[in-house]
Protein backbone atom coordinates (compact mmCIF):
# COMPACT_ATOMS: atom_id res chain seq x y z
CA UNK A 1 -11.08 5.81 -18.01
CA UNK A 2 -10.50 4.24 -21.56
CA UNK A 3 -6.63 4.07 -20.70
CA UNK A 4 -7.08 1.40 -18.23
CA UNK A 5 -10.26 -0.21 -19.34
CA UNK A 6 -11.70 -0.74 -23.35
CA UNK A 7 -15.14 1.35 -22.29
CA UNK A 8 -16.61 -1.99 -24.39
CA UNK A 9 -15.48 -3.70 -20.50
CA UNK A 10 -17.87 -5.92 -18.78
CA UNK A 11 -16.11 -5.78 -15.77
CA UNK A 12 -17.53 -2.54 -14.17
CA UNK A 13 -20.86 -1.02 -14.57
CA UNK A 14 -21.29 0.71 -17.56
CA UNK A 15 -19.42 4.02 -16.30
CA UNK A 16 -19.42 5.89 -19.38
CA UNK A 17 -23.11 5.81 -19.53
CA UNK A 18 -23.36 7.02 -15.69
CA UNK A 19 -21.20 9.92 -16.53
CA UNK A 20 -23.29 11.19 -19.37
CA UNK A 21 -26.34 10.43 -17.46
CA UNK A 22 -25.00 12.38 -14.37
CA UNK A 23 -24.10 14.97 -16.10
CA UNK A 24 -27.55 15.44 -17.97
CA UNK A 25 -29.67 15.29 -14.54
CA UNK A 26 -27.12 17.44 -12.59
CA UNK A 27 -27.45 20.11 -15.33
CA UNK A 28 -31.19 20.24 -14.82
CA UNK A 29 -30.72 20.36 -11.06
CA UNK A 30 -32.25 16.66 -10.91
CA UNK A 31 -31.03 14.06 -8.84
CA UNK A 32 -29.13 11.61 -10.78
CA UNK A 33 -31.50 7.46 -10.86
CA UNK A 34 -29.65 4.88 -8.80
CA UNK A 35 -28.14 2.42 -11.03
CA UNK A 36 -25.90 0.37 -8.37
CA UNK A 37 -27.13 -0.92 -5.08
CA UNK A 38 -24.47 -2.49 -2.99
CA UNK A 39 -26.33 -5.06 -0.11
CA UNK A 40 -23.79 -6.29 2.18
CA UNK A 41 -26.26 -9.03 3.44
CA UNK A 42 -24.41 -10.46 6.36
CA UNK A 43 -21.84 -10.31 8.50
CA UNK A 44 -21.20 -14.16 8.93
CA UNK A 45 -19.38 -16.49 7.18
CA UNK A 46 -18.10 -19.95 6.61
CA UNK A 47 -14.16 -19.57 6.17
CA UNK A 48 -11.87 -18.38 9.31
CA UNK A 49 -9.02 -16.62 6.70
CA UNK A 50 -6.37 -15.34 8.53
CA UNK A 51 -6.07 -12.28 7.25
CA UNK A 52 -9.78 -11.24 7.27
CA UNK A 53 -10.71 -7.87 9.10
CA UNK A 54 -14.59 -9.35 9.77
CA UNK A 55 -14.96 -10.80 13.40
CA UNK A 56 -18.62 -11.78 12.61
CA UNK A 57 -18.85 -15.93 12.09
CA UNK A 58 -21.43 -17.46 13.35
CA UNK A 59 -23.18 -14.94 15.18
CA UNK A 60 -23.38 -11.87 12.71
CA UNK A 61 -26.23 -9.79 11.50
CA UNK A 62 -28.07 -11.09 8.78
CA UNK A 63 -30.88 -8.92 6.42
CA UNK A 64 -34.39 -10.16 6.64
CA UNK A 65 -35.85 -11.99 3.62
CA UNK A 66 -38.49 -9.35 4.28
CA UNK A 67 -36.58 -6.14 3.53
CA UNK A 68 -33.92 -7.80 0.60
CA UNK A 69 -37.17 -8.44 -1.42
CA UNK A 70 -38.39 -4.80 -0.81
CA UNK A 71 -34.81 -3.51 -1.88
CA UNK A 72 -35.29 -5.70 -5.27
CA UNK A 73 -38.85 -4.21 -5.61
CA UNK A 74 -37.69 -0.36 -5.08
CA UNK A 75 -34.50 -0.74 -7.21
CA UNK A 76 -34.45 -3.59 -9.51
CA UNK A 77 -36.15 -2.63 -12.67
CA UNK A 78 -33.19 0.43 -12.57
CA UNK A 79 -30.26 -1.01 -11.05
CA UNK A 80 -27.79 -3.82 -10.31
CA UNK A 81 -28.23 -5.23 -7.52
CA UNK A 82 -24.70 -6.49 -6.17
CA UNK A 83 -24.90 -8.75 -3.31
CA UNK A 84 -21.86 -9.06 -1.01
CA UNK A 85 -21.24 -10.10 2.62
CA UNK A 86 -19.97 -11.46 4.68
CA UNK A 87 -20.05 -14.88 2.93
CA UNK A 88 -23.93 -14.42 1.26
CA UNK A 89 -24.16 -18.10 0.86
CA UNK A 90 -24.64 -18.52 4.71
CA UNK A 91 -27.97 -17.10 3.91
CA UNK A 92 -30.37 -20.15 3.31
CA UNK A 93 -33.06 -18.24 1.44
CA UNK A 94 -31.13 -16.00 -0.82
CA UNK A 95 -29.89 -18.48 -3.45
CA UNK A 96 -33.83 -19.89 -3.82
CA UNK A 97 -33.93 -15.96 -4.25
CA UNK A 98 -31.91 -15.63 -7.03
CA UNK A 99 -32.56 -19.04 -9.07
CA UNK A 100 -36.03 -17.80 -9.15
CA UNK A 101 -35.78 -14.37 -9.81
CA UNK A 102 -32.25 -14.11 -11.28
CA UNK A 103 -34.34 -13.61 -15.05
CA UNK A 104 -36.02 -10.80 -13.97
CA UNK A 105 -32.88 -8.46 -12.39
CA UNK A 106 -29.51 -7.57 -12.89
CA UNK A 107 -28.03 -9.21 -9.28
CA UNK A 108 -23.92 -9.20 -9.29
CA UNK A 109 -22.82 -11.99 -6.51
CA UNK A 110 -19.54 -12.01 -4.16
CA UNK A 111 -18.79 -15.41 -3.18
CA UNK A 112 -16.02 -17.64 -2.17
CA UNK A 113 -17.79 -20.42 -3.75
CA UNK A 114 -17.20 -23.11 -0.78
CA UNK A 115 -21.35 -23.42 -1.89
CA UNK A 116 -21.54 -23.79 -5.79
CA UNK A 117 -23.02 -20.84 -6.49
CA UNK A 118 -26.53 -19.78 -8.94
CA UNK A 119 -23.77 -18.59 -11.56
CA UNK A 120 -27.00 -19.12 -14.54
CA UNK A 121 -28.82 -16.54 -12.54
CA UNK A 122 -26.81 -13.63 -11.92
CA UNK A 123 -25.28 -11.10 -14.41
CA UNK A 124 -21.68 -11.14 -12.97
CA UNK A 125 -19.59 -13.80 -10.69
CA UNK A 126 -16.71 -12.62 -8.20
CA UNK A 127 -15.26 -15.16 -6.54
CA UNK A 128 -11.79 -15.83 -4.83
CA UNK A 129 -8.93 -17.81 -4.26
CA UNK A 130 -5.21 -16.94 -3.01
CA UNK A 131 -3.29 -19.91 -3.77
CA UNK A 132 -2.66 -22.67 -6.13
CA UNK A 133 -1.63 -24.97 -3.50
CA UNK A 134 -4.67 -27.16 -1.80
CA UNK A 135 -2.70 -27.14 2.17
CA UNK A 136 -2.12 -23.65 1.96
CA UNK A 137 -5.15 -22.75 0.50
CA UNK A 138 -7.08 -24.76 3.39
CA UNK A 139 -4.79 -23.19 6.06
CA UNK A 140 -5.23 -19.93 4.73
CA UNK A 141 -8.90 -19.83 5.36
CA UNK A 142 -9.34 -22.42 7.92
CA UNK A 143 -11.29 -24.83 5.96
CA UNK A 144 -10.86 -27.85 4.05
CA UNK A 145 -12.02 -25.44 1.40
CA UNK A 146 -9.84 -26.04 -2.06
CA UNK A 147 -10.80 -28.73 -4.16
CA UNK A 148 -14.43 -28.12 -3.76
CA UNK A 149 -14.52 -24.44 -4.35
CA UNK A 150 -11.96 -25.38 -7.39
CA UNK A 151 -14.50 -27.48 -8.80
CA UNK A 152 -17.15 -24.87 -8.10
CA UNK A 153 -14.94 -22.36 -9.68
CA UNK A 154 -14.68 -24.59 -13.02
CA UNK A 155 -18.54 -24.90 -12.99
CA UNK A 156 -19.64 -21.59 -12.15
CA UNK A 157 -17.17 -19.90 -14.96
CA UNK A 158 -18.61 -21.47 -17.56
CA UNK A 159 -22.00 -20.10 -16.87
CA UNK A 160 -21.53 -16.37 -16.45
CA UNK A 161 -18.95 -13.58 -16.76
CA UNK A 162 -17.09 -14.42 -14.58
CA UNK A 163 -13.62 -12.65 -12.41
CA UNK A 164 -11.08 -14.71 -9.81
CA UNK A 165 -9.93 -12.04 -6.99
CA UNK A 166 -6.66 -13.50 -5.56
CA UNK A 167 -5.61 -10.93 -2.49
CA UNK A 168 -1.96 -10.53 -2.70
CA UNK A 169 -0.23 -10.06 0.62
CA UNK A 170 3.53 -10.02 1.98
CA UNK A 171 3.18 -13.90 2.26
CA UNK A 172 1.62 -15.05 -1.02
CA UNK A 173 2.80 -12.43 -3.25
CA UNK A 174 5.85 -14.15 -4.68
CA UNK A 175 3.33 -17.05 -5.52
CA UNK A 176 1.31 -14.98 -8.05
CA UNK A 177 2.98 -15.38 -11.14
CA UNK A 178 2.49 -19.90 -10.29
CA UNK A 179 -1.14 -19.12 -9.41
CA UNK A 180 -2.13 -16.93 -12.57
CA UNK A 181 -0.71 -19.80 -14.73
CA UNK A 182 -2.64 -22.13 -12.47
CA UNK A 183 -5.86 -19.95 -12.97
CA UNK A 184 -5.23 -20.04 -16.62
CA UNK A 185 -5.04 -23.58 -17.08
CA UNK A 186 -7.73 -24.50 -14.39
CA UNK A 187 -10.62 -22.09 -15.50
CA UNK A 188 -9.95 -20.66 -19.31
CA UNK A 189 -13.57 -19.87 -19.23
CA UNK A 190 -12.71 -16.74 -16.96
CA UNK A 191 -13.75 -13.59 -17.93
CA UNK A 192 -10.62 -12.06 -15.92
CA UNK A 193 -8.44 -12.64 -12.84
CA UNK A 194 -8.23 -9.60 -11.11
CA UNK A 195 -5.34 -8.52 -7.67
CA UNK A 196 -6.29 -6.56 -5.02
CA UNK A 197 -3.93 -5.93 -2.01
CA UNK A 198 -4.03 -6.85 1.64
CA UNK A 199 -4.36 -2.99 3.66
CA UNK A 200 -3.79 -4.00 6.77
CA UNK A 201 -1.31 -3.87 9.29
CA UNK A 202 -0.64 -7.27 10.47
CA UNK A 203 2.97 -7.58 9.56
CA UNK A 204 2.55 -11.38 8.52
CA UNK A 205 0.60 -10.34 5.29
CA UNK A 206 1.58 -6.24 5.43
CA UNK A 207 3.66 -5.63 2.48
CA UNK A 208 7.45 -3.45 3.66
CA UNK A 209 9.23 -1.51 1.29
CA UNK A 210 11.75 -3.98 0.00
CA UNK A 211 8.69 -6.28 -0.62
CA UNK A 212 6.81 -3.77 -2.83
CA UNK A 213 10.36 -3.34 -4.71
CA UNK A 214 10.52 -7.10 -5.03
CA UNK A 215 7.18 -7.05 -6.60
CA UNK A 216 7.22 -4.35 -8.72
CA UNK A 217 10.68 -5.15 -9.80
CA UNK A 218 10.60 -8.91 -9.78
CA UNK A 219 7.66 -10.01 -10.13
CA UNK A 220 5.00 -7.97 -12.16
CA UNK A 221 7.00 -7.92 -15.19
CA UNK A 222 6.85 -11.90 -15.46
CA UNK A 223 2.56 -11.74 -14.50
CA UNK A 224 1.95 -8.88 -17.06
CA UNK A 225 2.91 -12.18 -19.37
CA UNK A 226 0.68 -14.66 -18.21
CA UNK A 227 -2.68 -12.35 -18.18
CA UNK A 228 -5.20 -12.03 -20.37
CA UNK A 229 -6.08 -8.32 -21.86
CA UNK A 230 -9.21 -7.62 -19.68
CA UNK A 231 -6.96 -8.86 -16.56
CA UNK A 232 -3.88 -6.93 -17.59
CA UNK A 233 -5.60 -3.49 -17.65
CA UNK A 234 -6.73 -4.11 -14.30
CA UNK A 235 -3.91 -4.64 -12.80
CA UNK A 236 -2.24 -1.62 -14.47
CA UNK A 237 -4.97 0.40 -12.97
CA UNK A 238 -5.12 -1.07 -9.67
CA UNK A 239 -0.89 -1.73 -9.68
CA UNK A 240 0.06 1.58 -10.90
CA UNK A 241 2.25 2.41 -8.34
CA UNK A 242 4.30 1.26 -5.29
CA UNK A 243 2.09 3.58 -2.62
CA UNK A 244 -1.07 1.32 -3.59
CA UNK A 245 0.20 -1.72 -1.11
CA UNK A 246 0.57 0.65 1.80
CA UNK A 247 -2.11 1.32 4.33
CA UNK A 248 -2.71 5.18 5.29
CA UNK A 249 -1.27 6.39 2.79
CA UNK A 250 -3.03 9.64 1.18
CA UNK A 251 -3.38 10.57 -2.63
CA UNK A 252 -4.13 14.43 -2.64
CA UNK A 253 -5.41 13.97 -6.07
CA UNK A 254 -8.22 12.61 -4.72
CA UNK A 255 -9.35 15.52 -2.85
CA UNK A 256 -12.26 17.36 -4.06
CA UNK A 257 -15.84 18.73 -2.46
CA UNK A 258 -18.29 16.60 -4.16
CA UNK A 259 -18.30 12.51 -5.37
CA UNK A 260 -20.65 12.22 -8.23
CA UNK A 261 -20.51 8.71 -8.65
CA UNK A 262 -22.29 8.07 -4.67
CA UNK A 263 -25.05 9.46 -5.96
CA UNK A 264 -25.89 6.91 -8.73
CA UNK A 265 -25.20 4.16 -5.45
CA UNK A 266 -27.16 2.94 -2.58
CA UNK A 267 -25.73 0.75 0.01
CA UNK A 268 -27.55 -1.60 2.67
CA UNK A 269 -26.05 -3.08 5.57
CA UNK A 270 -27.07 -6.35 7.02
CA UNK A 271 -29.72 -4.56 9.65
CA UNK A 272 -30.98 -2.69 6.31
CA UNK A 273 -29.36 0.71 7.32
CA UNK A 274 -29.16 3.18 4.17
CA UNK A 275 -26.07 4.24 3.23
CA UNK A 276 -23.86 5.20 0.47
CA UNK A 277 -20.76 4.65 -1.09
CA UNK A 278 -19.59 0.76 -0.35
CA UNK A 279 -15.72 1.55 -0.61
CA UNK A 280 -16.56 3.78 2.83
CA UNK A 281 -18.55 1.62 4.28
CA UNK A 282 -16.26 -1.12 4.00
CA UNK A 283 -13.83 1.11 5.95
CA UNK A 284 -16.16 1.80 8.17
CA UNK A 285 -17.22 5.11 7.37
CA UNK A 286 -21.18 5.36 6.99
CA UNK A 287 -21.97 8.47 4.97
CA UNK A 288 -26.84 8.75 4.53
CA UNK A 289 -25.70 11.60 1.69
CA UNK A 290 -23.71 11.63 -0.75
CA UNK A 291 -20.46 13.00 -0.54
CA UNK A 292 -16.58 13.11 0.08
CA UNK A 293 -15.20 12.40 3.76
CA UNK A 294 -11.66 12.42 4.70
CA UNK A 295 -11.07 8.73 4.09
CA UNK A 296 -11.38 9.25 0.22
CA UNK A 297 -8.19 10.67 -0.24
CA UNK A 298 -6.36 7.37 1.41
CA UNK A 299 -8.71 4.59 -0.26
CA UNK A 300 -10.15 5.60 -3.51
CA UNK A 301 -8.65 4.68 -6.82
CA UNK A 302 -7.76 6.51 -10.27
CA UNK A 303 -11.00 4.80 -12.02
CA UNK A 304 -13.30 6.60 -9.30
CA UNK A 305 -11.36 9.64 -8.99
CA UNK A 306 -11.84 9.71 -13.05
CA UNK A 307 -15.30 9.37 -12.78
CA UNK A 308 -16.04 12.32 -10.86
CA UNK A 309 -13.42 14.56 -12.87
CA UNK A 310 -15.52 13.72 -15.62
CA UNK A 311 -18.25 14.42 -14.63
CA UNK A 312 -16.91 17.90 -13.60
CA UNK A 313 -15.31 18.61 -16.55
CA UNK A 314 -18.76 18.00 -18.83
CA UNK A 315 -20.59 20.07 -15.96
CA UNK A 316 -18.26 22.72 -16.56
CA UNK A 317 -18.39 22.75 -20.63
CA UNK A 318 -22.53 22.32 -20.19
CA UNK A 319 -22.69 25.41 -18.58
């Protein structure tokens, strides 16, 4: 893990001290505490982007007040609480939630930040934004959306840690090296900008072979300049190679029998269904154990796959 990310990084949650603690409960044939708690807390939101896989607007699942505040009371004192969607601002009580009991837990926040979000009361930010220009922007997600969640952005970063996702895609690729300067100037207070990449198959945003050579060749080189440390180890890890843009494609090292890290994590779906492991579920694979399924070996990255090697390794040398 250190060879992508300083193990001093704020960015993920504290995985060296998962590992050791995984190790030390496994040993004993205890079940390792829960430390992350994923709560995808509704299915609607306020932006229409193009590219987005949800179908879920206006008329989505939501999670009851009720049963958030019970996940907060069972896991809390333990575990970060990371609270995705969905949009979760379309849910009127849950920033009340978090401005008065933000002090008291760890909560993480995914946001697009159309709503200026309680940045003072949550541990960690992650918000996003795919363009530098203000038209494209607006068309992208179907909103008149930019300068306000720009200003949000500016507000928010200055308040928290704080990481920009920018989704890059066969369309806006090209425009990444414009937009990281643009993030750079606009929001220094940033704790990192980080690039994920757009798996599906619409063949608008689905990246071809000559587009990942473009990239790789043309393009990365000049970004690699223009980002901060933090940001430029993760997009080593997450950028490693070309197969990374493609959808389906499988990485046998990622086969094993057994995924340590799902059972540090719970995950809660907007009708409060238990689950675990919030990469599957965002694929749509809804494992109640913990455990590897097929899917793992076409999804899951080096940093996860590290974790649980690990893990097996100490295992191994405890007994």
């Amino acid at each position: 893990m250190g060879k992508f990310l300083s193990r001093r990084s704020l960015y993920w949650d504290d995985f060296e001290r998962r590992i050791n603690e995984t190790v030390i409960y496994l040993a004993e044939n205890k079940k390792p505490p829960i430390r992350r708690v994923s709560v995808f807390i509704t299915e609607r939101c306020n932006f229409k982007c193009k590219y987005c896989n949800g179908v879920n607007l206006k008329d989505g699942k939501t999670l009851s007040e009720q049963k958030f505040r019970k996940i907060v009371k069972d896991y809390g004192d333990s575990a970060i609480i990371h609270i995705t969607g969905g949009e979760p601002s379309v849910v009127p009580w849950l920033y009340p939630f978090l401005e008065e009991n933000g002090s008291k837990y760890r909560f993480h926040l995914n946001t697009n930040a159309f709503v200026l979000p309680p940045a003072k009361h949550v541990k960690r930010l992650k918000l996003s934004l795919d363009h530098f220009d203000a038209v494209k922007w607006n068309e992208i997600v179907g909103v008149k959306a930019f300068d306000r969640v720009v200003k949000n952005i500016k507000i928010a970063s200055q308040q928290t840690i704080t990481s920009l996702t920018y989704t890059l895609t066969k369309e806006n690729y090209k425009n990444v090296v414009e937009f990281a300067r643009f993030s750079n100037k606009e929001f220094p207070h940033l704790y990192a900008q980080f690039f994920s990449t757009y798996k599906g198959n619409n063949p608008v945003y689905a990246f071809t072979n000559e587009d990942a050579e473009d990239l790789f060749l043309n393009v990365l080189p000049t970004l690699k300049k223009e980002l901060t440390t933090e940001s430029l180890a993760l997009l080593e890890e997450t950028l490693d190679e070309k197969r990374r843009l493609f959808q389906g494609v499988r990485f046998i090292e990622n086969s094993g029998n057994v995924c340590y890290l799902s059972m540090t994590e719970k995950v809660f779906s907007p009708e409060g269904k238990e689950y675990t492991c919030s990469h599957l579920y965002r694929d749509g694979v809804f494992l109640s154990e913990p455990g590897m399924h097929e899917k793992c070996k076409y999804g899951c990255n080096r940093r996860l796959v590290k974790f649980n090697e690990e893990v097996q390794q100490k295992l191994k040398e405890k007994r």
